[in-house]
Protein backbone atom coordinates (compact mmCIF):
# COMPACT_ATOMS: atom_id res chain seq x y z
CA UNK A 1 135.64 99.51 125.72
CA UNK A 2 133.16 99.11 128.08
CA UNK A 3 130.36 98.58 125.31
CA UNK A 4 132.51 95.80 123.90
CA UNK A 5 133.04 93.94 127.41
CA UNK A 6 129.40 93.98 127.88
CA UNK A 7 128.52 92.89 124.41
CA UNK A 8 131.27 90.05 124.39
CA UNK A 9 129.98 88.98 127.66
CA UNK A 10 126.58 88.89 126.97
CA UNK A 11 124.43 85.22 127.12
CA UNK A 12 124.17 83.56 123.80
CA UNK A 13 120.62 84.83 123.23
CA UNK A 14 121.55 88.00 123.52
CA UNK A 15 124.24 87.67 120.65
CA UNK A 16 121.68 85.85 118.16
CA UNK A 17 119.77 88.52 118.32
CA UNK A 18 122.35 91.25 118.10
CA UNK A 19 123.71 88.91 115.14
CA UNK A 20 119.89 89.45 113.49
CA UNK A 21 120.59 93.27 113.84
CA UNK A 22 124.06 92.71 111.87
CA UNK A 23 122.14 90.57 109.53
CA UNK A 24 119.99 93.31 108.95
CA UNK A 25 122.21 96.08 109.36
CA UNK A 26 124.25 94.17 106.15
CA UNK A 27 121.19 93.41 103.73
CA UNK A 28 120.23 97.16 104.18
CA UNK A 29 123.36 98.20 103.08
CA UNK A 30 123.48 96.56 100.15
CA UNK A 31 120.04 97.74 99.37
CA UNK A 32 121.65 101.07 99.81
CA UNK A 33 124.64 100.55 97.61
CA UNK A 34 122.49 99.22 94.98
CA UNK A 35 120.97 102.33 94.75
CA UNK A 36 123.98 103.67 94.42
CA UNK A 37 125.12 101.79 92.00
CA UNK A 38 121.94 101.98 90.01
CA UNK A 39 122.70 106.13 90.06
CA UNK A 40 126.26 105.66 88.44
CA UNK A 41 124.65 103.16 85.25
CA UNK A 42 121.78 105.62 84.38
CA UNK A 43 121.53 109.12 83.85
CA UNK A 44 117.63 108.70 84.86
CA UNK A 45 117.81 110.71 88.56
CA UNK A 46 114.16 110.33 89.07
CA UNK A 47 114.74 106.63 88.70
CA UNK A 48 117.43 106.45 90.88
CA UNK A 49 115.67 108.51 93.75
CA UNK A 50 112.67 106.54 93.27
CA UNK A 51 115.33 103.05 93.78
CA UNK A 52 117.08 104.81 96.94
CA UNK A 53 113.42 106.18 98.57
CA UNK A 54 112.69 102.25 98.24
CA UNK A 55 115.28 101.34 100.98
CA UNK A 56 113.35 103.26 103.28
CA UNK A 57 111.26 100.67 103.92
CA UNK A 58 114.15 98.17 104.88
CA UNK A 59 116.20 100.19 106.92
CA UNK A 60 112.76 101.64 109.25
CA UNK A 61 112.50 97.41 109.94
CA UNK A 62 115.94 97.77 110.70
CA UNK A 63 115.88 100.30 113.36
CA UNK A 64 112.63 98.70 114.78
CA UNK A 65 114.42 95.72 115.25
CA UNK A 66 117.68 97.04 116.83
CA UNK A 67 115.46 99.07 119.07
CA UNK A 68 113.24 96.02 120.58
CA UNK A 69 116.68 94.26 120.73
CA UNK A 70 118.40 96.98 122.92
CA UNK A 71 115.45 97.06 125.10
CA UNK A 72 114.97 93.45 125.83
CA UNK A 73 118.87 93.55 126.06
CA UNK A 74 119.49 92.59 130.14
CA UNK A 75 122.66 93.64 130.51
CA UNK A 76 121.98 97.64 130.07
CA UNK A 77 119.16 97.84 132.35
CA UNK A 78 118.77 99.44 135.41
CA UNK A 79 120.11 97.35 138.25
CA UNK A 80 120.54 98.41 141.93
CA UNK A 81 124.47 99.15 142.75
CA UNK A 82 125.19 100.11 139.37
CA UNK A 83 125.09 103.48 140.04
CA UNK A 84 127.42 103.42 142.30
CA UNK A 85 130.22 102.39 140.10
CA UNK A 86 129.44 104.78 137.84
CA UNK A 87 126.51 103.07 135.60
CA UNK A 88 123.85 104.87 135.85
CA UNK A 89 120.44 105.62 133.56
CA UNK A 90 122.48 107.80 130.97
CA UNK A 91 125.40 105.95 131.18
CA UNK A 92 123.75 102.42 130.18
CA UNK A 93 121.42 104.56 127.69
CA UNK A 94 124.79 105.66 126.18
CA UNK A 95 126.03 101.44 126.48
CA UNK A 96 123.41 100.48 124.76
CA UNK A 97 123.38 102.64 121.63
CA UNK A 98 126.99 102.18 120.96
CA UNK A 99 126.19 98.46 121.24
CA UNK A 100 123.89 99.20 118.73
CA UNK A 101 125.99 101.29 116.70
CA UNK A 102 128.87 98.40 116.91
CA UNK A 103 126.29 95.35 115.64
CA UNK A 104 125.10 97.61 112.63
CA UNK A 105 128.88 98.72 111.85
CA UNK A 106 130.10 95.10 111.37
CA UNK A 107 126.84 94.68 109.08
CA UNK A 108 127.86 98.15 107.11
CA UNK A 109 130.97 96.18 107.12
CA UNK A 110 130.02 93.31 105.83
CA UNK A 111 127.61 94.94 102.94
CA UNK A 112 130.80 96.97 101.88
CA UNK A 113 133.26 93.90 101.27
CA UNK A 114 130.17 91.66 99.38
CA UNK A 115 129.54 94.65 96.93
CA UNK A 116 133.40 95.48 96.24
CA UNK A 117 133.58 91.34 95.56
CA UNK A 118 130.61 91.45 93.23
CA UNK A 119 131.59 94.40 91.52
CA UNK A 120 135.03 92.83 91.06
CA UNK A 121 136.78 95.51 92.65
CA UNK A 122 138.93 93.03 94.76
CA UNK A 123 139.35 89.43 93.11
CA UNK A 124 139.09 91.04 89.31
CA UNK A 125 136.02 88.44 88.53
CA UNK A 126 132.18 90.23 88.58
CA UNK A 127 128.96 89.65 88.12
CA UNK A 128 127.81 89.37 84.46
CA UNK A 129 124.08 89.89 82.73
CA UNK A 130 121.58 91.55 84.52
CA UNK A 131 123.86 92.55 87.69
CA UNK A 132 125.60 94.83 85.99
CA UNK A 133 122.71 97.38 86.01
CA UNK A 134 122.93 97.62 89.91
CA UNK A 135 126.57 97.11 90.76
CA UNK A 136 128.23 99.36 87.94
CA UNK A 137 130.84 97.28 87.45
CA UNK A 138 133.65 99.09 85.46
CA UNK A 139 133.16 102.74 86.77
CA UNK A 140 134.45 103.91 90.07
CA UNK A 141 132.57 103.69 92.92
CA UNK A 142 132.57 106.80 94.92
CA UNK A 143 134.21 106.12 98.43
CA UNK A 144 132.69 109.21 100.02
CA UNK A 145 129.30 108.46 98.71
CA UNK A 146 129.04 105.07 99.81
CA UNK A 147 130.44 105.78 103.23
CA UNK A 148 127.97 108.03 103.39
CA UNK A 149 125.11 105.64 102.63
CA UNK A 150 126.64 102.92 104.88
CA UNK A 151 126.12 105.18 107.62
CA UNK A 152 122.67 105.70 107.70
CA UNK A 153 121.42 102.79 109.43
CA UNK A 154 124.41 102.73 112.37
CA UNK A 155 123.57 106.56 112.85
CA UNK A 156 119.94 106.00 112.97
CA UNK A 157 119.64 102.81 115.11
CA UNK A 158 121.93 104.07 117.61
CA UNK A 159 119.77 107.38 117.23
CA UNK A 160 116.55 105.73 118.14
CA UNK A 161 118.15 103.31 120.89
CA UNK A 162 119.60 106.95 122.77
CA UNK A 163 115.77 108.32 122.19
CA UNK A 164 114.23 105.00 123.45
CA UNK A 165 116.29 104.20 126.62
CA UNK A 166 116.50 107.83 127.55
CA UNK A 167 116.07 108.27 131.25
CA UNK A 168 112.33 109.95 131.83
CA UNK A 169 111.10 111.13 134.82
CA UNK A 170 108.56 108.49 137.17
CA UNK A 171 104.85 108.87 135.96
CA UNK A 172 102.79 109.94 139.34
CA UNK A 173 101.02 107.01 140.33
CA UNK A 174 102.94 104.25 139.12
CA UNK A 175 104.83 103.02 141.63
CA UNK A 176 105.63 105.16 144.31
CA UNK A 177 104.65 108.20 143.79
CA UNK A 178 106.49 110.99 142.46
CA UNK A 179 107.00 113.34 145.05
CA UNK A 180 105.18 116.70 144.13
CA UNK A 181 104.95 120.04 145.91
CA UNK A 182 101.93 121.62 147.20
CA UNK A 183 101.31 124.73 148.95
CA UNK A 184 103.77 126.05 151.33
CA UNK A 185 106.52 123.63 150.45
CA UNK A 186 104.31 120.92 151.47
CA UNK A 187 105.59 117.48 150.18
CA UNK A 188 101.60 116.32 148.91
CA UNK A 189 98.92 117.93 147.22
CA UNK A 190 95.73 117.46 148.41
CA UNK A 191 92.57 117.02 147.21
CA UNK A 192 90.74 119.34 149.43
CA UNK A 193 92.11 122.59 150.05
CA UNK A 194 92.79 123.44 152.82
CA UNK A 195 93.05 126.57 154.74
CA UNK A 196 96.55 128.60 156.40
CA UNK A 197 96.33 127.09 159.74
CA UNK A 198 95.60 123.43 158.79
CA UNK A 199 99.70 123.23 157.50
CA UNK A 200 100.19 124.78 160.96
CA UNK A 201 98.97 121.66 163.05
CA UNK A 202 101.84 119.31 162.20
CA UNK A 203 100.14 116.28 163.79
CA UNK A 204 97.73 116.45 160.99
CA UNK A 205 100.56 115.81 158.53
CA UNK A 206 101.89 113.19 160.88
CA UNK A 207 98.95 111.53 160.69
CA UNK A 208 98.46 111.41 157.30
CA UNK A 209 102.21 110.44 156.73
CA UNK A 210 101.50 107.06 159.46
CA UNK A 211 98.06 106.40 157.53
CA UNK A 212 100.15 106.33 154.20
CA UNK A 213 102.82 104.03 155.70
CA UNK A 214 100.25 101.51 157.04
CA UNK A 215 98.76 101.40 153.18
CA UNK A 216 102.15 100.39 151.92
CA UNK A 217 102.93 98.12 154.46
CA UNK A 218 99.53 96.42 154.33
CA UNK A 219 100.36 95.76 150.58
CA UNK A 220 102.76 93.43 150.57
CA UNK A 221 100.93 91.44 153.45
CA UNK A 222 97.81 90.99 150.67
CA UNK A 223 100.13 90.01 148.13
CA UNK A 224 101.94 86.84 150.21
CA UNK A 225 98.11 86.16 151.02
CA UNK A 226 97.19 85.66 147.25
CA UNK A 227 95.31 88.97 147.09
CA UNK A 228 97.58 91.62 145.03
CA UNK A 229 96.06 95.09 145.28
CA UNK A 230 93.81 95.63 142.22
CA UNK A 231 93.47 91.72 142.06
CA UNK A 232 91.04 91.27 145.26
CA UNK A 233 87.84 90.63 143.47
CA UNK A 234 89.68 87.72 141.65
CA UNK A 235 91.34 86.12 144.95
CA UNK A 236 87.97 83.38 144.84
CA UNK A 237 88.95 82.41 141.01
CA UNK A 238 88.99 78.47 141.36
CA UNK A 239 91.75 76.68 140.94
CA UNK A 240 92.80 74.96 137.41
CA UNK A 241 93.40 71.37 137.54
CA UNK A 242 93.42 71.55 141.26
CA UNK A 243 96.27 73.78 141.97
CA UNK A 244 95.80 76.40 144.49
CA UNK A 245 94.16 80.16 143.12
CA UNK A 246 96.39 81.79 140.87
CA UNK A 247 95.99 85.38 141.07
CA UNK A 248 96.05 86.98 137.59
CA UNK A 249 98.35 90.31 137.45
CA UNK A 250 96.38 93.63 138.29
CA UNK A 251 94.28 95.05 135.55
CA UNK A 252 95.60 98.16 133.28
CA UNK A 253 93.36 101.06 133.95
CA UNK A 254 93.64 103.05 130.61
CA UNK A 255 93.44 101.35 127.18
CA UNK A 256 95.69 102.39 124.58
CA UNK A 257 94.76 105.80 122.59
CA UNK A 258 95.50 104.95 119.19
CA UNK A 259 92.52 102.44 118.12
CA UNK A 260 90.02 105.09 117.17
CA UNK A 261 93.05 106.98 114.99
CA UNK A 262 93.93 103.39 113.60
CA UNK A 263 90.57 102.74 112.57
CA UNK A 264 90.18 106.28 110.81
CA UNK A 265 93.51 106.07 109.20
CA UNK A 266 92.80 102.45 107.78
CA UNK A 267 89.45 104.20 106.40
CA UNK A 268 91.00 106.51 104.46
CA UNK A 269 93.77 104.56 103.19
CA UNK A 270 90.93 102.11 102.06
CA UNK A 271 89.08 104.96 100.39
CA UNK A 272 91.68 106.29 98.98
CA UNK A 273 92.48 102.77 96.74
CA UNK A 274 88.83 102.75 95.86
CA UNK A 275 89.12 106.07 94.32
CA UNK A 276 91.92 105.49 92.68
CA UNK A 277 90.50 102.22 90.82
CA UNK A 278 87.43 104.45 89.61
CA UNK A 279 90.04 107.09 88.45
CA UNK A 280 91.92 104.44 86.84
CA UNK A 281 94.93 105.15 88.40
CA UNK A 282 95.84 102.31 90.18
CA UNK A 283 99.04 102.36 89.26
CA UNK A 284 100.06 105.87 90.60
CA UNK A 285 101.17 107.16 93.89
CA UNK A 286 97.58 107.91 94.70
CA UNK A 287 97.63 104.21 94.94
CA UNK A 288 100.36 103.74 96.80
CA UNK A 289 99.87 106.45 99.36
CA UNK A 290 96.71 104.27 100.35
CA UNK A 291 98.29 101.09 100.63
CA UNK A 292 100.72 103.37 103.15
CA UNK A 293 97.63 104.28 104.90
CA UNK A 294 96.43 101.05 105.01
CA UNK A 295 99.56 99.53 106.53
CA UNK A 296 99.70 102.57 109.25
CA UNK A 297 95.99 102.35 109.88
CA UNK A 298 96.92 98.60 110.81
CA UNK A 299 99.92 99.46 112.83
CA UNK A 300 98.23 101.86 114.76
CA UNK A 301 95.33 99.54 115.79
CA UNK A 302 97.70 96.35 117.24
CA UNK A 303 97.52 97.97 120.42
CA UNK A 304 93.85 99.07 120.98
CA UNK A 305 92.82 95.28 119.70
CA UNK A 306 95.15 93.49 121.59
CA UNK A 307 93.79 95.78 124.88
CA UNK A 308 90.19 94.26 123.84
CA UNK A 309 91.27 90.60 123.33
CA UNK A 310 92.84 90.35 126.77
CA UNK A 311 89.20 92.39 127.70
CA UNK A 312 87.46 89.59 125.79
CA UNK A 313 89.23 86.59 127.30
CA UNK A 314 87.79 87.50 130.28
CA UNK A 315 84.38 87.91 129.62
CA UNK A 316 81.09 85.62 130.57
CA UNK A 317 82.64 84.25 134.04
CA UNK A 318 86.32 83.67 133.48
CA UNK A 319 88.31 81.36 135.48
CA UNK A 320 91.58 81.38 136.38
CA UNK A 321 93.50 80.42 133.33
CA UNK A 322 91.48 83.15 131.03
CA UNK A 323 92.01 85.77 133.95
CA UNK A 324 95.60 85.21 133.91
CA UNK A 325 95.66 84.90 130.51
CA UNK A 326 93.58 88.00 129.73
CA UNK A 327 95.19 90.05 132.00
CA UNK A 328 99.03 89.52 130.49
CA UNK A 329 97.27 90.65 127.49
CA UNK A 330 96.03 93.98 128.39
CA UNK A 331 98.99 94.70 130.28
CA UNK A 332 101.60 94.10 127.71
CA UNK A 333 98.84 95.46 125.19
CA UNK A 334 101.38 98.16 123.83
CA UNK A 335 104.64 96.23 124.13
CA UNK A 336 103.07 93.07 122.13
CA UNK A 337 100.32 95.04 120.67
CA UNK A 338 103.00 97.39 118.23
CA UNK A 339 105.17 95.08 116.44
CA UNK A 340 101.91 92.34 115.91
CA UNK A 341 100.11 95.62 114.39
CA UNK A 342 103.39 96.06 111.72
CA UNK A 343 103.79 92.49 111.37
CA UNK A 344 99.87 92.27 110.17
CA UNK A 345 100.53 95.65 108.05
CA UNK A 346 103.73 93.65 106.42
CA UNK A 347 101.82 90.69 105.50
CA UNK A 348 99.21 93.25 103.67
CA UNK A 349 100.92 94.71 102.15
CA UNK A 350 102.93 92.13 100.56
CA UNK A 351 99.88 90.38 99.57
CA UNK A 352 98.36 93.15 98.24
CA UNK A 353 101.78 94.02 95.99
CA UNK A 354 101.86 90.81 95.08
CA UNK A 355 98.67 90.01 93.90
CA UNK A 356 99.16 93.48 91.71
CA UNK A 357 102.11 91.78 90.12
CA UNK A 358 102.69 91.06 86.27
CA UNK A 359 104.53 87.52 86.51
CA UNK A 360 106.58 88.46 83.06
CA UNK A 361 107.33 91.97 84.43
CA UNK A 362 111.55 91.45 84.87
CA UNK A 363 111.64 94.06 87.38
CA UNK A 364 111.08 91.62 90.27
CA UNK A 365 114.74 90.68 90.41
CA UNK A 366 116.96 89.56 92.92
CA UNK A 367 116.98 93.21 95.11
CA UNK A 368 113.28 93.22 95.18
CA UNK A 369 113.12 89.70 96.53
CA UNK A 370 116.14 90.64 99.40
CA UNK A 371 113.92 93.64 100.29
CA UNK A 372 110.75 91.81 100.64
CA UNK A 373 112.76 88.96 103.18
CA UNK A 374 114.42 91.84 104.40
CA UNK A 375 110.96 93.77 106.01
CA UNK A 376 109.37 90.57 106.78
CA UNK A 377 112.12 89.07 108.80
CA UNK A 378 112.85 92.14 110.98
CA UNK A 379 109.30 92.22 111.64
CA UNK A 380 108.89 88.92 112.40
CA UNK A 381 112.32 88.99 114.48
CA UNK A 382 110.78 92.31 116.29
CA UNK A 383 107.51 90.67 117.38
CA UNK A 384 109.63 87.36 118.90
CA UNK A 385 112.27 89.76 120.64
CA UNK A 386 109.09 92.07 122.04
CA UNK A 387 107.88 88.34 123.81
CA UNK A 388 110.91 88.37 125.01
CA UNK A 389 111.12 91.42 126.53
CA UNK A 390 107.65 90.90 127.69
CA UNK A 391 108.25 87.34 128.95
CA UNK A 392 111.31 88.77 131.35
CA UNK A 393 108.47 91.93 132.32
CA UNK A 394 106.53 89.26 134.17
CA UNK A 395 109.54 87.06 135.40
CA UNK A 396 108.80 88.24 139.17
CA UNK A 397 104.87 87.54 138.62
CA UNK A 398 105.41 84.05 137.04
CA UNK A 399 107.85 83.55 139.77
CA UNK A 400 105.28 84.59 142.71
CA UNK A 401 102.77 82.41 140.67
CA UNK A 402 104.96 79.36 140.73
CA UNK A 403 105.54 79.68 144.64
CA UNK A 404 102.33 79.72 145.34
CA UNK A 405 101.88 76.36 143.42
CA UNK A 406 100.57 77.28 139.78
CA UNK A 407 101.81 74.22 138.11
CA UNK A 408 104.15 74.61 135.12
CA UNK A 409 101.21 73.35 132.95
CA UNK A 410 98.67 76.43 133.48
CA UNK A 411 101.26 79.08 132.03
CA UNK A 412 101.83 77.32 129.18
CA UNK A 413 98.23 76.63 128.65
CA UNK A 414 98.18 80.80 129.49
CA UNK A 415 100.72 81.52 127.15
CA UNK A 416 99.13 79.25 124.11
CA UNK A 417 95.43 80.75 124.92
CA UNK A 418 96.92 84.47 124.37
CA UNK A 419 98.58 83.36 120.96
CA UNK A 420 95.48 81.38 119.82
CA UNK A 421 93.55 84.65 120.90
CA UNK A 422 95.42 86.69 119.22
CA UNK A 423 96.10 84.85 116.26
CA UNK A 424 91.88 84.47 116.14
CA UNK A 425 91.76 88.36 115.81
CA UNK A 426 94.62 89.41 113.44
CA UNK A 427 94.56 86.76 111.42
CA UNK A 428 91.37 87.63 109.81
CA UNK A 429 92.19 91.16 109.87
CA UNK A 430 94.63 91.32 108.33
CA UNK A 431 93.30 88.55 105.33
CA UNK A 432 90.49 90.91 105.36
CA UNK A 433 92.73 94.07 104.87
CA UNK A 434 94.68 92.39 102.38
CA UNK A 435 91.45 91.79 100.01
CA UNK A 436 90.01 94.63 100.76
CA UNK A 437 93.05 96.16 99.05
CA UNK A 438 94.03 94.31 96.54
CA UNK A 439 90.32 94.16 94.84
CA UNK A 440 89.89 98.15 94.22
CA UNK A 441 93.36 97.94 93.04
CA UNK A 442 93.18 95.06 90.89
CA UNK A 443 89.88 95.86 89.17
């Protein structure tokens, strides 16, 4: 009940983009009782499995989406007082996947009642000619079955929304730090050890304890000043169009891990198409398990290269608009980085498959067409809802920014430098990808 009162109460943004997860949720259903349906009108099982292992690829775009939608979802997060009625972590973990759950239900819902009226099975009129080979009109349509299917994608969005949101334990170092134990009970490690009497002079701890609450207090002082720790090499960056310094957000010490394993996996994805053209087997699932490793290899590398755009935007004497600009980039590197990595994969893929396609081959029907949409929309839908989520990240920062007199202008002009950036690098990436598999393939 709760769930409900917080979904029906939810800003209208919020409930467009739960409606996308119904959306979703509904055409991945159908896919699903397609399947099904193609099962009951041939005997063929290797067909049929081959039709149903298809849907995989729709309902993973499904639970991506209803994943970035829980978490840029404001009402579940963490908020202080919560707790103390009762909400806490777990409980708004648990909030948020049955919210989840409840959006792809109504689309399960939804796909149930459009198949039963195609199939005829409640106005008596169906589908004639080349439907009948998917919706089995005429033979009955197992109930348990079909539940069955239907159930997939509420059990595994609301699977990978609990897994997502899970509460996790604060990384030492971000933040405050997590409070660890050293030697005898004391409350710090340090970096020197020490000997038995040194934990015997307490005023050595007190000290210690007073120098570490002058640091934090001395923090906040250099960020009202225009000097946020990590930024104070970048406190001199002239102003844009005569507005006062902005102060770019502190810089992400670690790049992301996965660029080196994106790069090899794209290698061997493309190797493995090339090898399959000189086989002549490019029509096999030799082929096909390279355009998978293709499409990975691209996923995995969205982070890493969006990490070294924001690096690049502030190369050869920035000022302050590719500092700020550059910055947001390689701090939001994995949260933007993932879903622009898929989305570039999508697009590759479907210009490689189509660019393999006979035009006069009938098998392109209607279901192939709501699959393609299908993929590419919840990608798309994922990559907008992930600027979202990080857009309301930096709310505090591009508030501090704005009282301290960065005109309204500048962020935009921030915000349309990252795209263009980004846009620069994928965009012939992923055209590049795209040829690179289609040609081996082709030939």
């Amino acid at each position: 009940m709760l769930a409900l009162r917080l979904s029906l109460g939810a800003r209208p943004a919020v409930q467009v983009r739960r409606l996308l997860v119904a959306s979703a949720s509904a055409g991945t259903g159908f896919l699903l009782l397609s399947a099904l349906g193609h099962a009951l009108s041939h005997p063929d099982p290797a067909a049929s499995v081959l039709r149903l292992a298809w849907c995989t690829a729709p309902l993973a775009a499904t639970v991506y989406l209803a994943v970035a939608v829980a978490r840029a979802d404001p009402a579940t997060r963490p908020r202080p007082g919560l707790s103390a009625v009762g909400l806490g972590p777990v409980r708004l973990m648990a909030i948020s996947a049955a919210t989840t759950a409840v959006s792809c239900l109504l689309g399960s819902a939804l796909a149930l009642l459009v198949f039963l009226q195609l199939r005829g099975d409640l106005t008596g009129m169906s589908l004639g000619g080349g439907a009948q080979e998917f919706l089995a009109a005429g033979r009955p349509l197992p109930l348990p079955a079909a539940l069955t299917l239907l159930a997939l994608v509420p059990l595994s969005a609301s699977g990978a929304v609990a897994v997502t949101l899970r509460p996790r334990e604060p990384v030492k170092g971000a933040g405050r730090a997590a409070r660890a134990y050293g030697r005898f009970g004391a409350y710090r490690r340090t970096p020197v050890r020490e000997s038995f009497g040194a934990y015997g002079r307490f005023g050595r701890q007190l000290g210690a304890a007073a120098r570490g609450r002058r640091t934090a207090a001395e923090a906040p002082a250099q960020e009202q000043d225009g000097a946020p720790a990590g930024a104070a090499g970048d406190a001199g960056a002239e102003a844009v169009d005569g507005s006062p310094a902005v102060v770019p957000p502190p810089v992400p010490t670690a790049a992301p891990s996965g660029l080196p394993w994106g790069v090899a996996v794209l290698a061997v994805g493309l190797a493995v198409e090339a090898l399959t053209s000189r086989t002549g087997s490019a029509d096999g699932p030799a082929a096909f398990l390279g355009l998978a490793l293709t499409s990975l290899g691209l996923a995995l590398v969205g982070p890493g290269l969006t990490h070294l755009c924001g690096r690049l935007l502030q190369a050869v004497r920035p000022g302050a608009l590719r500092l700020l600009a550059g910055r947001v980039l390689m701090t939001e590197a994995t949260r933007i980085g993932r879903p622009l990595g898929v989305v570039c994969a999508v697009v590759s893929a479907a210009y490689t498959m189509a660019s393999l396609h006979d035009p006069d081959d009938p098998s392109a029907g209607p279901l192939v067409v709501l699959g393609v949409l299908l993929v590419a929309g919840c990608t798309v839908a994922t990559l907008l809802t992930a600027a979202v989520e990080a857009k309301q990240a930096h709310a505090d920062t591009t508030a501090s920014l704005r009282r301290l007199g960065a005109p309204a202008g500048t962020l935009r002009r921030a915000a349309s430098l990252r795209a263009g950036a980004l846009l620069a690098l994928f965009g012939p990436l992923t055209v590049a990808v795209a040829e690179l598999s289609a040609w081996p393939l082709g030939g």
